[in-house]
Structures are given as structure tokens and as C-alpha cells.
PDB file of N, CA and C in Angstrom:
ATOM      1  N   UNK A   1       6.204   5.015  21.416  1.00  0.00           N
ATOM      2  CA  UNK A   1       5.155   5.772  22.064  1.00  0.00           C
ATOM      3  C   UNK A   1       4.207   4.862  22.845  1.00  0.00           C
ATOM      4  N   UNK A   2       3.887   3.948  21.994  1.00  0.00           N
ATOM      5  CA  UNK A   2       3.366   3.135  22.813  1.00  0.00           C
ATOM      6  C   UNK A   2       3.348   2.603  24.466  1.00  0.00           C
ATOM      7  N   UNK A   3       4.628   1.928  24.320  1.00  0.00           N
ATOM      8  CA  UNK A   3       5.313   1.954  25.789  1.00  0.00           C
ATOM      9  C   UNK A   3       5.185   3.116  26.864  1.00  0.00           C
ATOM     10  N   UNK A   4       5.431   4.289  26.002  1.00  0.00           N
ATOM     11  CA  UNK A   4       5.176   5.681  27.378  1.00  0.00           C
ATOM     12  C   UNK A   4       4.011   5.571  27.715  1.00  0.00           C
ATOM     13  N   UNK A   5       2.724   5.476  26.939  1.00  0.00           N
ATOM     14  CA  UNK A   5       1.707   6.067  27.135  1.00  0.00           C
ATOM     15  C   UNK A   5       1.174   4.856  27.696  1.00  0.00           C
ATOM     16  N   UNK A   6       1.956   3.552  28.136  1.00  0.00           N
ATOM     17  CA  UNK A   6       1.002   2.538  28.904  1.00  0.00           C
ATOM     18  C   UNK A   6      -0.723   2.281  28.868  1.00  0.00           C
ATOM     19  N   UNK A   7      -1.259   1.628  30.014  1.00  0.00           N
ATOM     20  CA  UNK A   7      -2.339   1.664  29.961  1.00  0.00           C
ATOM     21  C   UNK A   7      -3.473   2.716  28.996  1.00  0.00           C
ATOM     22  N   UNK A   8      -2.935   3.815  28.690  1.00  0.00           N
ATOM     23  CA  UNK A   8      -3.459   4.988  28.122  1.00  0.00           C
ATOM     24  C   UNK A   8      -3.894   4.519  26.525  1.00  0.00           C
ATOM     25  N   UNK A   9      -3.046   3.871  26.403  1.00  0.00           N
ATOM     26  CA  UNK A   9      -2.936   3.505  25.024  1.00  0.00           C
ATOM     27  C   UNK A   9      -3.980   2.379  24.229  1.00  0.00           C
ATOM     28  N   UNK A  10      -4.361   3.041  23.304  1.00  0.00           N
ATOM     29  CA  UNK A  10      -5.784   2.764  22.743  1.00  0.00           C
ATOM     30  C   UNK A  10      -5.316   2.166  21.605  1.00  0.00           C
ATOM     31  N   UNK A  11      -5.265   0.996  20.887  1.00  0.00           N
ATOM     32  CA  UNK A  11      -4.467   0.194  19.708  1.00  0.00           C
ATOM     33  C   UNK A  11      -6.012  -0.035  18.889  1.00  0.00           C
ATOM     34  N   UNK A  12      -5.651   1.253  18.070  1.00  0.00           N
ATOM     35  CA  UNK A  12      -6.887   1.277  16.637  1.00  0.00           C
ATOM     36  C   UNK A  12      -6.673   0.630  15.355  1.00  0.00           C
ATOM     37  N   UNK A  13      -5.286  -0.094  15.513  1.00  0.00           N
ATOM     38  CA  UNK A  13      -4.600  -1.234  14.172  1.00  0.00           C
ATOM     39  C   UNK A  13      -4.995   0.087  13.244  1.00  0.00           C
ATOM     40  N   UNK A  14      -4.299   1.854  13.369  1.00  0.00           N
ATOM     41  CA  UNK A  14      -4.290   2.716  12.432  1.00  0.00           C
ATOM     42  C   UNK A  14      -2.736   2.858  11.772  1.00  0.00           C
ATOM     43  N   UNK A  15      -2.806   2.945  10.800  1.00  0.00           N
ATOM     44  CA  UNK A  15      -0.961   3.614  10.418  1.00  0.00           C
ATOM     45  C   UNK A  15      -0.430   4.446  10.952  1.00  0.00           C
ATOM     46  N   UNK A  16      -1.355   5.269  11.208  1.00  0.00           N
ATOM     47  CA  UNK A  16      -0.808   6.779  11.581  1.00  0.00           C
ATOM     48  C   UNK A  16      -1.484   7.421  12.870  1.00  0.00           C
ATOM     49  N   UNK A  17      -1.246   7.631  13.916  1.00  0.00           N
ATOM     50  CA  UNK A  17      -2.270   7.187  15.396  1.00  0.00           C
ATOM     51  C   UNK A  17      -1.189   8.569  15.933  1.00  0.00           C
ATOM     52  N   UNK A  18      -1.932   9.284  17.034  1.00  0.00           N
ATOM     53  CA  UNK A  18      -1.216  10.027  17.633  1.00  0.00           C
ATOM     54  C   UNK A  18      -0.942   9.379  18.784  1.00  0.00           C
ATOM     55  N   UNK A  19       0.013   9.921  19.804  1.00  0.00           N
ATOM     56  CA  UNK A  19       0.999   9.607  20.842  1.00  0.00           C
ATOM     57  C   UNK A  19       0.207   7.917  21.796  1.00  0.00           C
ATOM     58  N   UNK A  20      -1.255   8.307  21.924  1.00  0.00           N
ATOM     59  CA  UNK A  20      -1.968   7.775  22.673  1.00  0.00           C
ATOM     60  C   UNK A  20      -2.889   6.495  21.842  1.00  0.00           C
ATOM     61  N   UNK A  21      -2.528   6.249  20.619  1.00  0.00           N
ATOM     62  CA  UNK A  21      -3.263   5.578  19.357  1.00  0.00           C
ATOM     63  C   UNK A  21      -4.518   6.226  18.605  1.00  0.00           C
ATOM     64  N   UNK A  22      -5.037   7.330  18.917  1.00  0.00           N
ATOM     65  CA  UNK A  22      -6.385   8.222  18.451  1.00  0.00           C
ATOM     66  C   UNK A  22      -6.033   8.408  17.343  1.00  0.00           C
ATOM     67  N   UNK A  23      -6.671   8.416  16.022  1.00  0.00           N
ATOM     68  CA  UNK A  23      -6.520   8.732  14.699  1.00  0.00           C
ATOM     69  C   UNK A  23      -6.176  10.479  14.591  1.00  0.00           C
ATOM     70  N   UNK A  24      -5.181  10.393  13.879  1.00  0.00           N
ATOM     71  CA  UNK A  24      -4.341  11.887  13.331  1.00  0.00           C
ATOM     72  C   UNK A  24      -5.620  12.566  12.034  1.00  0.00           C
ATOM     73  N   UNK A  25      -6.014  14.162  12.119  1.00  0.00           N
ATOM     74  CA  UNK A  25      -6.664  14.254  11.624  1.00  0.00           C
ATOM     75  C   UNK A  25      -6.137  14.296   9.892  1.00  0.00           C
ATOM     76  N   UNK A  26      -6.882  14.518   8.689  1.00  0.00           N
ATOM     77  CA  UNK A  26      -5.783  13.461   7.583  1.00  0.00           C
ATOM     78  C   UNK A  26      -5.328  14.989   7.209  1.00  0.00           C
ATOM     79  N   UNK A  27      -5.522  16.265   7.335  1.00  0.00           N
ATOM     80  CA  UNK A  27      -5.061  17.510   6.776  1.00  0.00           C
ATOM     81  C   UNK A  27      -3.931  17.813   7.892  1.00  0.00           C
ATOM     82  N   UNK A  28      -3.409  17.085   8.753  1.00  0.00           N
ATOM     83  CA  UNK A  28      -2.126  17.423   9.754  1.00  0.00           C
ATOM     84  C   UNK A  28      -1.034  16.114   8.931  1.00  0.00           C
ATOM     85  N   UNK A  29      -1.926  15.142   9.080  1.00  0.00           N
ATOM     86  CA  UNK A  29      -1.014  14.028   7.830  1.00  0.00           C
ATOM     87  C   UNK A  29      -0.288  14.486   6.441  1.00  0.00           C
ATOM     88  N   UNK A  30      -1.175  15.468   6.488  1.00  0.00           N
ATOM     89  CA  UNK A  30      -0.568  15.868   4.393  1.00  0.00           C
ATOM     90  C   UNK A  30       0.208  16.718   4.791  1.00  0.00           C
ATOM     91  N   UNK A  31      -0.071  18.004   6.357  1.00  0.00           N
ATOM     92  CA  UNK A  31       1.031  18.758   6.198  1.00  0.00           C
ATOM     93  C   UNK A  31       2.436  18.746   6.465  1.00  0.00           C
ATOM     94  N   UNK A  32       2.176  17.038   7.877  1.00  0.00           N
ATOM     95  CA  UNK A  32       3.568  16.499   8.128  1.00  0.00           C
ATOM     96  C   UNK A  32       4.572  15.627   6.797  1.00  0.00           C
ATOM     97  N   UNK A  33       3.855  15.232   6.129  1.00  0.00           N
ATOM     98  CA  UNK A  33       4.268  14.089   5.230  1.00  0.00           C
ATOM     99  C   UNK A  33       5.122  15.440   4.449  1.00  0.00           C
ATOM    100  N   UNK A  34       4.497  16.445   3.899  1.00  0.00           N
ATOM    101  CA  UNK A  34       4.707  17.740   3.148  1.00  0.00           C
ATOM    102  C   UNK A  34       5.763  17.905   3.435  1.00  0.00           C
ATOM    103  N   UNK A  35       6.148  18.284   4.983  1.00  0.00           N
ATOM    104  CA  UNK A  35       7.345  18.385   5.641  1.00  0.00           C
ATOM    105  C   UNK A  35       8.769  17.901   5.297  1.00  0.00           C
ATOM    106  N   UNK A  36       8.303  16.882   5.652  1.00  0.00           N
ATOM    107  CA  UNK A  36       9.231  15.232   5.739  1.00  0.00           C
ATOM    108  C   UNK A  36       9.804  15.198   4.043  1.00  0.00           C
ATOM    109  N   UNK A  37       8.724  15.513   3.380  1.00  0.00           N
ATOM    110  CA  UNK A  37       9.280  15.174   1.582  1.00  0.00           C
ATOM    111  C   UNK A  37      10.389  16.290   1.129  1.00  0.00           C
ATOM    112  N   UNK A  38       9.738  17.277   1.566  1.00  0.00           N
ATOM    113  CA  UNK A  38      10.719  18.473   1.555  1.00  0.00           C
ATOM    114  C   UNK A  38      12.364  19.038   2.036  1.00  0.00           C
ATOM    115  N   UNK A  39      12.339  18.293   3.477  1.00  0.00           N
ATOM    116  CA  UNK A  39      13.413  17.979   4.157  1.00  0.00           C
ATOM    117  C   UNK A  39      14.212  17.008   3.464  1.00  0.00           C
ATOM    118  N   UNK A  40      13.589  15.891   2.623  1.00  0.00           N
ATOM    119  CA  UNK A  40      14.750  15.288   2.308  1.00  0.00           C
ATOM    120  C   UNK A  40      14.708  15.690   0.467  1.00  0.00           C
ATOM    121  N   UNK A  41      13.986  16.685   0.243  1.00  0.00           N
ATOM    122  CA  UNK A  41      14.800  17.128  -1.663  1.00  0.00           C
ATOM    123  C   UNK A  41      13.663  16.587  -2.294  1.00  0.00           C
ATOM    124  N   UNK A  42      12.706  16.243  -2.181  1.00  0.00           N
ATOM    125  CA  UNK A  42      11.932  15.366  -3.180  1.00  0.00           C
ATOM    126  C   UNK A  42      10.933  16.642  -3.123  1.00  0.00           C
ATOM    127  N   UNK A  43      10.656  17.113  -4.352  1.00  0.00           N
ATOM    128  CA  UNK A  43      10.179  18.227  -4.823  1.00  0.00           C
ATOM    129  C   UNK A  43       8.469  18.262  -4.822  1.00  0.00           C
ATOM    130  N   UNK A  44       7.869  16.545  -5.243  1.00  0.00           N
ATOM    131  CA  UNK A  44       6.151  16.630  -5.315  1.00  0.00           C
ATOM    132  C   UNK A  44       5.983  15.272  -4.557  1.00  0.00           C
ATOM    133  N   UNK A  45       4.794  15.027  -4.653  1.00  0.00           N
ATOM    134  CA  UNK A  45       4.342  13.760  -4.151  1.00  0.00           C
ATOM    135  C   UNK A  45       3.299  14.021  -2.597  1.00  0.00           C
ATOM    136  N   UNK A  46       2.431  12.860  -2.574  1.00  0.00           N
ATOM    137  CA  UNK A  46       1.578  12.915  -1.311  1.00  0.00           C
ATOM    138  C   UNK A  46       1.314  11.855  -0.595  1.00  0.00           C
ATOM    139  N   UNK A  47       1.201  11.384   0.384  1.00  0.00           N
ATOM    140  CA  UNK A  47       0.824  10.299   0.641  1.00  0.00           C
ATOM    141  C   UNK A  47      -0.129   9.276   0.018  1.00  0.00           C
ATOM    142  N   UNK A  48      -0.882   9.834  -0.812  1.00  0.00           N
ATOM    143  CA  UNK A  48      -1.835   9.017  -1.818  1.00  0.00           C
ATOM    144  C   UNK A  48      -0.976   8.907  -3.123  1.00  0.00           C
ATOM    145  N   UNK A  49       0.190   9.132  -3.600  1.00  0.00           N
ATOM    146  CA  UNK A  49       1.173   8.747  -4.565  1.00  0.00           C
ATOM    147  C   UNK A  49       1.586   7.650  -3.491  1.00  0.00           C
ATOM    148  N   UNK A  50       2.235   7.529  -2.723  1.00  0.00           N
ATOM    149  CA  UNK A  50       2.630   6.289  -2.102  1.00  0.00           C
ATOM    150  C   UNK A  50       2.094   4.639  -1.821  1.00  0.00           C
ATOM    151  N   UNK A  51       0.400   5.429  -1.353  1.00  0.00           N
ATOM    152  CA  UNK A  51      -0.358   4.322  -2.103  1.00  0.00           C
ATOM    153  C   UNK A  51      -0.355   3.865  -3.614  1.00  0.00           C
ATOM    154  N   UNK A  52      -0.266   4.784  -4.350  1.00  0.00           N
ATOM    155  CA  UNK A  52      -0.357   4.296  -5.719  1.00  0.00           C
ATOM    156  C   UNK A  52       1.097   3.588  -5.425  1.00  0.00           C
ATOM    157  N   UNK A  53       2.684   3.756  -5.695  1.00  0.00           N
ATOM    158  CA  UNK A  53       3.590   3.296  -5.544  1.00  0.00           C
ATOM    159  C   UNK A  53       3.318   1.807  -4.808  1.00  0.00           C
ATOM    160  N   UNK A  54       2.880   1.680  -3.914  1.00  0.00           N
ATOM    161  CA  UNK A  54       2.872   0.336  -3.447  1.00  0.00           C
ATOM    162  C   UNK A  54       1.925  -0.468  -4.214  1.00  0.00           C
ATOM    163  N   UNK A  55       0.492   0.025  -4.345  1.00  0.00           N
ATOM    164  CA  UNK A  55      -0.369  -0.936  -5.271  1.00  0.00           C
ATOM    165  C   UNK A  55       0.398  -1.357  -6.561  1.00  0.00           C
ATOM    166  N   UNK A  56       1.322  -0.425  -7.456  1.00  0.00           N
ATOM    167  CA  UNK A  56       2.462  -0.453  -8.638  1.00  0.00           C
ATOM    168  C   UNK A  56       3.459  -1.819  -8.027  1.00  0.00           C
ATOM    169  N   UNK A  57       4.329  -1.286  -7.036  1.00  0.00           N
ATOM    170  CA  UNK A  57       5.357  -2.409  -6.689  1.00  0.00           C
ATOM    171  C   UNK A  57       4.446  -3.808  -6.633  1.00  0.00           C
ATOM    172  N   UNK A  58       3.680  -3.631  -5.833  1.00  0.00           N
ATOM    173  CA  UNK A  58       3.029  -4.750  -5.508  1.00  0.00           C
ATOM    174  C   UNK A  58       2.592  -6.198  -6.707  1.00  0.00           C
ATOM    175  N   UNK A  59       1.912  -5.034  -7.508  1.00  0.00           N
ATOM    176  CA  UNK A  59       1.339  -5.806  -8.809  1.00  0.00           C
ATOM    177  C   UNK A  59       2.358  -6.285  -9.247  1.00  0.00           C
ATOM    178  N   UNK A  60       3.082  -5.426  -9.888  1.00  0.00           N
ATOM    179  CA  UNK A  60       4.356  -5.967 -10.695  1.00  0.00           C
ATOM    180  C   UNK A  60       5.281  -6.896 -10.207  1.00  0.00           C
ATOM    181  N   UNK A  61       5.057  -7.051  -8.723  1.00  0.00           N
ATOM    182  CA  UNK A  61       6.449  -8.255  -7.987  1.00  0.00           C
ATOM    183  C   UNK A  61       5.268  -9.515  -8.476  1.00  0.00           C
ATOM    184  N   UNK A  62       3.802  -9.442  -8.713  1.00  0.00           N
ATOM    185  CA  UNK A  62       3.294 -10.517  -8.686  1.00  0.00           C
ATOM    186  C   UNK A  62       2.094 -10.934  -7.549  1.00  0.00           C
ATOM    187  N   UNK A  63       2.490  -9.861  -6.674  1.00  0.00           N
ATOM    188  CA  UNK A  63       1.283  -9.711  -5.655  1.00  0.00           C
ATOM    189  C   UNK A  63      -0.188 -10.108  -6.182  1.00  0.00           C
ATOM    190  N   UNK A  64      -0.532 -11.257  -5.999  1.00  0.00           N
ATOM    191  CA  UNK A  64      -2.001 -11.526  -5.965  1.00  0.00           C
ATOM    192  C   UNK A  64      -2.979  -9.950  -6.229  1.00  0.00           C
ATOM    193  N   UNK A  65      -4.232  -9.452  -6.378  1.00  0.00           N
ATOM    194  CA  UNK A  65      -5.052  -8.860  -6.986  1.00  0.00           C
ATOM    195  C   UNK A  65      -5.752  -8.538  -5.690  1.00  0.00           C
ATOM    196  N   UNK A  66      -5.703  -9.364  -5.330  1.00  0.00           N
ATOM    197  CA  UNK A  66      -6.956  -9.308  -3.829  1.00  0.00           C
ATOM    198  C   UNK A  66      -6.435  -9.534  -2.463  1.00  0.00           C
ATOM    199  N   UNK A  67      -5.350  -9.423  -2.460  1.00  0.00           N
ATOM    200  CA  UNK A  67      -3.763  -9.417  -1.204  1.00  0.00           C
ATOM    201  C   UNK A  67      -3.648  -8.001  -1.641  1.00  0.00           C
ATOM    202  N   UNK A  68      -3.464  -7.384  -2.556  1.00  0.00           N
ATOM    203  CA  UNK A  68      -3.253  -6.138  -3.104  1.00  0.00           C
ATOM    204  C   UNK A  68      -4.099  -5.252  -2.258  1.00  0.00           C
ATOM    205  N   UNK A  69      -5.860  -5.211  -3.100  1.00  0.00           N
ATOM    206  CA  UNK A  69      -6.932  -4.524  -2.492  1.00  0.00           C
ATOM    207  C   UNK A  69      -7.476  -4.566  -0.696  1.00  0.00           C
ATOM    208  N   UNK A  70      -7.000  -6.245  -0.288  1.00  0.00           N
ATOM    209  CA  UNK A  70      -7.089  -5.813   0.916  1.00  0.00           C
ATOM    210  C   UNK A  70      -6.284  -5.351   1.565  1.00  0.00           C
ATOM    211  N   UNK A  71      -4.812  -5.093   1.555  1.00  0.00           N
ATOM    212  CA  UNK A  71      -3.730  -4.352   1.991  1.00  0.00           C
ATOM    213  C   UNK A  71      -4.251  -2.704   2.297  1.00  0.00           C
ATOM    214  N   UNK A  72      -5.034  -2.324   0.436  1.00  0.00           N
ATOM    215  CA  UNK A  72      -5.080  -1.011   0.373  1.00  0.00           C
ATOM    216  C   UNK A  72      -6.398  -0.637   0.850  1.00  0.00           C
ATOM    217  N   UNK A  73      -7.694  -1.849   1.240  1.00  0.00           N
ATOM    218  CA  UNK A  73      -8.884  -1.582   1.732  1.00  0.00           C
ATOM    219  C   UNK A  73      -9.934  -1.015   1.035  1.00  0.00           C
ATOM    220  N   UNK A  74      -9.301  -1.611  -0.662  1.00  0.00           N
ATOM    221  CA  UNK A  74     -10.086  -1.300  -1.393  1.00  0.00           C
ATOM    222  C   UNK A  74     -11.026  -2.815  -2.044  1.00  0.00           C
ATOM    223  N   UNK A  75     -11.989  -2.799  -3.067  1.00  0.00           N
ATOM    224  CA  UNK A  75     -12.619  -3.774  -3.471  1.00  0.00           C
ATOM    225  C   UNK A  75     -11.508  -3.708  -4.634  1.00  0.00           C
ATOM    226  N   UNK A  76     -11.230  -5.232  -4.673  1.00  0.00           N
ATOM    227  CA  UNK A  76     -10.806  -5.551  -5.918  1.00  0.00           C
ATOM    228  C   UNK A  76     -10.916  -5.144  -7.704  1.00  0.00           C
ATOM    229  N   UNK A  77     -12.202  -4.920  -7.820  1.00  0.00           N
ATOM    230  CA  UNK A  77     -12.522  -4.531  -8.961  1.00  0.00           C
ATOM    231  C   UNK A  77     -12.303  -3.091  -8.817  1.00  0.00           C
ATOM    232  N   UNK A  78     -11.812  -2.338  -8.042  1.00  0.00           N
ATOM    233  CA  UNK A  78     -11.573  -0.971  -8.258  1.00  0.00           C
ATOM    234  C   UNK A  78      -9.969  -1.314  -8.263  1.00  0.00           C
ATOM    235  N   UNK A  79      -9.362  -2.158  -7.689  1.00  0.00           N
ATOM    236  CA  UNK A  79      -8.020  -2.269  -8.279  1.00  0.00           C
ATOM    237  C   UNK A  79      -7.584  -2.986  -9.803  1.00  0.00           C
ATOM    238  N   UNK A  80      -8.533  -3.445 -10.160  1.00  0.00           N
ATOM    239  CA  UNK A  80      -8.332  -3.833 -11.380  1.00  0.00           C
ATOM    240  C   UNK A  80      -8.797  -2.764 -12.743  1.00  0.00           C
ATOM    241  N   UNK A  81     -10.042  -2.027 -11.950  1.00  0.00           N
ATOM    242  CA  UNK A  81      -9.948  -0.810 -12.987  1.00  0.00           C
ATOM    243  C   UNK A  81      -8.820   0.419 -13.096  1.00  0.00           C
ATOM    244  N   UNK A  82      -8.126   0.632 -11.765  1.00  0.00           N
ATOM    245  CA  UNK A  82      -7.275   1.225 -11.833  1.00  0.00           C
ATOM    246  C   UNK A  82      -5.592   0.957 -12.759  1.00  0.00           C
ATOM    247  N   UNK A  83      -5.599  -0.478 -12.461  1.00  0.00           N
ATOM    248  CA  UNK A  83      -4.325  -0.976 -12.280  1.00  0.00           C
ATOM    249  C   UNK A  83      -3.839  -2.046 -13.581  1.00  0.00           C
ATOM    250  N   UNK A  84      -4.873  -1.892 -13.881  1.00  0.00           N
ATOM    251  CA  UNK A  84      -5.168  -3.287 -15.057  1.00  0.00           C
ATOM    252  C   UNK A  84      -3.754  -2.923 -15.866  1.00  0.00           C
ATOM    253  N   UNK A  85      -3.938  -1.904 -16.375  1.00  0.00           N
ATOM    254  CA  UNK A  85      -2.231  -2.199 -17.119  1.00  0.00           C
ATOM    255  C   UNK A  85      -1.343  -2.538 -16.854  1.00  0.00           C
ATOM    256  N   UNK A  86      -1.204  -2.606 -15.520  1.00  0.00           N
ATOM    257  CA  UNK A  86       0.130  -2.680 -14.976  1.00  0.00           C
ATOM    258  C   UNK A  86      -0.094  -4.885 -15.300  1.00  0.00           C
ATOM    259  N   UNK A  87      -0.790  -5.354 -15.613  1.00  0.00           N
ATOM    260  CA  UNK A  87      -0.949  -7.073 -15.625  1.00  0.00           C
ATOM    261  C   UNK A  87      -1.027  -7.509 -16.367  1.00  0.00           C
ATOM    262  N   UNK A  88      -0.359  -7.331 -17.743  1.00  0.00           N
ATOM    263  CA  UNK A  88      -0.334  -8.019 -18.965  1.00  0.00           C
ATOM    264  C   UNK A  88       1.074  -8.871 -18.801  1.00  0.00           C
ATOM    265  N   UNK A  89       2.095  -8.343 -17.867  1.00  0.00           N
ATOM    266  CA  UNK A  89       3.257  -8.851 -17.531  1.00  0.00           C
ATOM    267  C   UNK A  89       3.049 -10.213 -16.664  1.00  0.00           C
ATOM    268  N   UNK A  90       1.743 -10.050 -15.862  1.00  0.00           N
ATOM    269  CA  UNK A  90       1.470 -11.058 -15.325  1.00  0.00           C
ATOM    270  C   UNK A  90       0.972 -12.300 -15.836  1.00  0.00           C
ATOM    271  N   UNK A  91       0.500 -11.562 -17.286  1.00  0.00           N
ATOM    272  CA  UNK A  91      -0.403 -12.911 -18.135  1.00  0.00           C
ATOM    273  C   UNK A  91       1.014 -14.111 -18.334  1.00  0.00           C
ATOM    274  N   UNK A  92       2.074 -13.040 -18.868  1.00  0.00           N
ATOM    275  CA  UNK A  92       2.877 -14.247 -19.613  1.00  0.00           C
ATOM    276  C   UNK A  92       3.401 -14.828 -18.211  1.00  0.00           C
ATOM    277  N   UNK A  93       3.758 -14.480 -16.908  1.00  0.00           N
ATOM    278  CA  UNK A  93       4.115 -15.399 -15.915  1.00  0.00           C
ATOM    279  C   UNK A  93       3.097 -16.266 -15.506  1.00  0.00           C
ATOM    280  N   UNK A  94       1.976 -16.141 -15.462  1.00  0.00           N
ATOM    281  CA  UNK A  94       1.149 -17.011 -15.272  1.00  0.00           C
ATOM    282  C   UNK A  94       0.979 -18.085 -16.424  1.00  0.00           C
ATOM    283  N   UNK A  95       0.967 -17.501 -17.915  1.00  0.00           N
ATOM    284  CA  UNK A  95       1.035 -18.577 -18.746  1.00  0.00           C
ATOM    285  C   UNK A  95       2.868 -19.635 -18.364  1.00  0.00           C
ATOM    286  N   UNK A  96       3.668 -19.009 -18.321  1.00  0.00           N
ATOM    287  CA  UNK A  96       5.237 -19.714 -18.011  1.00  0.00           C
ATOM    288  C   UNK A  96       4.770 -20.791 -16.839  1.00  0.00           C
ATOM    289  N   UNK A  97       4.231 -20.224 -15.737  1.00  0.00           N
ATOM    290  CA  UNK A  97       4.395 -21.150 -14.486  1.00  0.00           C
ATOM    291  C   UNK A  97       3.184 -22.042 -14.567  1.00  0.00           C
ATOM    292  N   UNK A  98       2.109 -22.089 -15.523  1.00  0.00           N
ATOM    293  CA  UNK A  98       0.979 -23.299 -15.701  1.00  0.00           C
ATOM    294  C   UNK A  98       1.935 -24.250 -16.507  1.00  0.00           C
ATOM    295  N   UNK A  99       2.772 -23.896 -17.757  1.00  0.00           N
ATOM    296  CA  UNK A  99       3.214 -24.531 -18.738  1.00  0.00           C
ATOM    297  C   UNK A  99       4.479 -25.181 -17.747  1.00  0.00           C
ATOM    298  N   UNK A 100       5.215 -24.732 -17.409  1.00  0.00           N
ATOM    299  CA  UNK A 100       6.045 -25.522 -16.092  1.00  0.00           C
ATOM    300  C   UNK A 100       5.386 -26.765 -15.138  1.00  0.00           C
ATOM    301  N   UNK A 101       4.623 -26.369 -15.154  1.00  0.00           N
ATOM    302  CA  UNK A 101       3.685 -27.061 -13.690  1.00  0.00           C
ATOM    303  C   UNK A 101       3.382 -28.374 -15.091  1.00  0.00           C
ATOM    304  N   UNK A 102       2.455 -27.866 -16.285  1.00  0.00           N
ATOM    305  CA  UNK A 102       2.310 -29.219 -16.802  1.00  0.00           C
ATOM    306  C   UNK A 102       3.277 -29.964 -17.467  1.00  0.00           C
ATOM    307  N   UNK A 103       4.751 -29.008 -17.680  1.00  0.00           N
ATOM    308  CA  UNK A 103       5.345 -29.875 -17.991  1.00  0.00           C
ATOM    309  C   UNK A 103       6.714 -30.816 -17.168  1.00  0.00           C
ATOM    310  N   UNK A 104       5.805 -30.221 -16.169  1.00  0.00           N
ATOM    311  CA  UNK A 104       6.466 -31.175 -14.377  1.00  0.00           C
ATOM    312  C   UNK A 104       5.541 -32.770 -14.399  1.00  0.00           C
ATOM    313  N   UNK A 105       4.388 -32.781 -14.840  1.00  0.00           N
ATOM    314  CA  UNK A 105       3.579 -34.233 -14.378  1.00  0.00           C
ATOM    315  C   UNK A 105       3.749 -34.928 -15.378  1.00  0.00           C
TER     316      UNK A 105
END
């Protein structure tokens, strides 16, 4: 779209931008996404489950805390109140890769 709409085109660094880059209003977002989930069989879910899903993948691959929150444009400490369970998995990799590291020198 970009390309068609040439000069026209207004780059708001948004996810979701109509034809010309102008922000999509977010109740046409829930009803397209609605669409789209439906068409392919997946029975619930919203675009704010997807955020959760990625903040989830994220944590758990090991994703830093605050690479996380600024991805999602949130403050950190609201991802850690949310998410905190999901990082007890992280304690023992972080304890493994200090104990590696000291027993590298």
C-alpha cells in the first residue's frame, strides 16, 4: 500500500495504519481481526490475547523484561506484575549461565 499511495503516504511507525498510514479506528480492528479468526476455525481470541501470547513467548524464550515492555509499550513493572510467573524458569537459567560463566575463569 504504501508504494500506491506514494507521496500521500504518512509513515506513523503504527501496526495497523489504513491505505494512506492514518491510524485504523481500534473497534474496526476487533471487527476485522473477528473476521480473519473466524475464517480460519479458531473459535475465541482478540487481538489483546495476542499481545498476551507474545509477552508469554517472549518471556519464556528468555526475552529480557524490559525488551519485552518496550516492544509492548508498557512500563516494566506492569510486566512484571502481570507476568511474574511465567520467570521462575528464568531464575534457574540465569543461575546455570552465571555458574558457567564462573566456572569458565
Amino acid at each position: 500500500m504504501r508504494d500506491f499511495a506514494g507521496p500521500a503516504y504518512a509513515d506513523r511507525d503504527l501496526v495497523f495504519c489504513d491505505p494512506i498510514g492514518g491510524a485504523i479506528w481500534p473497534q474496526r480492528l476487533t471487527e476485522r481481526f473477528a473476521e480473519h479468526r473466524k475464517a480460519v476455525g479458531i473459535q475465541t481470541g482478540s487481538l489483546h490475547t495476542l499481545r498476551h501470547t507474545v509477552a508469554t513467548l517472549a518471556l519464556t524464550q528468555g526475552v529480557p523484561v524490559h525488551i519485552v515492555s518496550a516492544r509492548l509499550g508498557d512500563d516494566p513493572k506492569t510486566i512484571l506484575a502481570t507476568y511474574a510467573h511465567l520467570l521462575p524458569q528464568s531464575d534457574e537459567l540465569a543461575a546455570e549461565r552465571i555458574a558457567g560463566a564462573l566456572a569458565a575463569t
